[in-house]
Protein backbone atom coordinates (compact mmCIF):
# COMPACT_ATOMS: atom_id res chain seq x y z
CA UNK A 1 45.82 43.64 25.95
CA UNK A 2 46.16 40.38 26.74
CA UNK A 3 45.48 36.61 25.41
CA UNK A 4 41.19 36.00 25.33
CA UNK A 5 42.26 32.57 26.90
CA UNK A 6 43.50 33.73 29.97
CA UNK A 7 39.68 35.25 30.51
CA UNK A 8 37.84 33.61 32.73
CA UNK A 9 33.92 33.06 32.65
CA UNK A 10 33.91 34.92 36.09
CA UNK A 11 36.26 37.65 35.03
CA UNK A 12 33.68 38.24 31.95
CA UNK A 13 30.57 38.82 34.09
CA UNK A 14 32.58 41.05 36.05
CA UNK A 15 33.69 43.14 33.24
CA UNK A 16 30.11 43.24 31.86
CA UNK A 17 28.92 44.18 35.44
CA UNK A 18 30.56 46.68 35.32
CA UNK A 19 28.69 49.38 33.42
CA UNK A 20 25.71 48.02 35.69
CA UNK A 21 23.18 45.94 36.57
CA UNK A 22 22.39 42.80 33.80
CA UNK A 23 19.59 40.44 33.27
CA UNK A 24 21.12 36.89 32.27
CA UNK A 25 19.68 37.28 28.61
CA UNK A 26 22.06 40.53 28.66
CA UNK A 27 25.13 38.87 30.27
CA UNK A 28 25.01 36.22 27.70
CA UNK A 29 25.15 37.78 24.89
CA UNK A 30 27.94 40.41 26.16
CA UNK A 31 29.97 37.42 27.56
CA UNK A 32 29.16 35.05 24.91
CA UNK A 33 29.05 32.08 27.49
CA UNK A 34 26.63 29.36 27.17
CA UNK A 35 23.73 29.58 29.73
CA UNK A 36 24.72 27.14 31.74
CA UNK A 37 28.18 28.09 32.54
CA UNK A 38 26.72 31.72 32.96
CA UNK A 39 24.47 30.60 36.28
CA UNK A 40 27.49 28.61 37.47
CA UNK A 41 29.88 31.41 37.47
CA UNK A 42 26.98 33.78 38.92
CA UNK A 43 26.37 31.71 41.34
CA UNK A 44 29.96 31.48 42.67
CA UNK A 45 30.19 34.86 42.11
CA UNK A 46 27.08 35.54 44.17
CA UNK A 47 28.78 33.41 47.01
CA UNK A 48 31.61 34.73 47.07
CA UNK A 49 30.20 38.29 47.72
CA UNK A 50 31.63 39.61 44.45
CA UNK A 51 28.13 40.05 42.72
CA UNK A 52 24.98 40.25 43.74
CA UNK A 53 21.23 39.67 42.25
CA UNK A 54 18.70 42.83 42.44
CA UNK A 55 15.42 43.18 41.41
CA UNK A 56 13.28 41.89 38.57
CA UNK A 57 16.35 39.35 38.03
CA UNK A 58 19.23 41.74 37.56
CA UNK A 59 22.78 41.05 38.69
CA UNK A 60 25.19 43.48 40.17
CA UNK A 61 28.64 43.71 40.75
CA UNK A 62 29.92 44.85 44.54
CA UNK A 63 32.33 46.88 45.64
CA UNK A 64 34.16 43.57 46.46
CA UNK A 65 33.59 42.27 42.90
CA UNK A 66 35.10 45.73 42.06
CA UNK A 67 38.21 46.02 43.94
CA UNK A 68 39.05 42.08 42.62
CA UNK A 69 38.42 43.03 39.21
CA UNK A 70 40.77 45.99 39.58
CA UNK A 71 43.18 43.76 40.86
CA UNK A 72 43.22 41.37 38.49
CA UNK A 73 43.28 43.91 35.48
CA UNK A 74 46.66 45.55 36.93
CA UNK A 75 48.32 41.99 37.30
CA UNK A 76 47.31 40.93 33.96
CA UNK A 77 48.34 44.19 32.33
CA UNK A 78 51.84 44.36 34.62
CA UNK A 79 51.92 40.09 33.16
CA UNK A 80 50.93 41.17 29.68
CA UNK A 81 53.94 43.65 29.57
CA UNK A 82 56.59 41.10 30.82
């Protein structure tokens, strides 16, 4: 894999998005992130179209939030390998 440093707070939401939809409480203690930098990194997320927040205060990942994440994984693997 590949250094836990070069994991971003956004990159972790994504990843945990990924199996589906997360209440906050959920995200946290999957990502590990302190509250605070959680609903920052949402938030960016949210604006950048890459998540989304559904109902009774659930957050989603988008197709766009999927594609990225792909992305990133094959350029940090293709890194990772040299």
């Amino acid at each position: 894999m590949y250094p836990r440093e070069l994991i971003s707070p956004q990159i972790k939401i994504l990843k945990a998005l990924r199996e589906g939809p997360k209440s906050a409480t959920e995200l946290i203690k999957e990502t590990e992130l302190p509250i605070t930098t959680l609903y920052y990194n949402l938030k960016t997320l949210i604006i950048h179209g890459l998540a989304v927040k559904v109902s009774r205060g659930k957050y989603a990942i988008t197709e766009k939030g999927r594609e990225i994440l792909n992305k990133i994984s094959i350029e940090l693997t293709t890194y990772a390998k040299g």
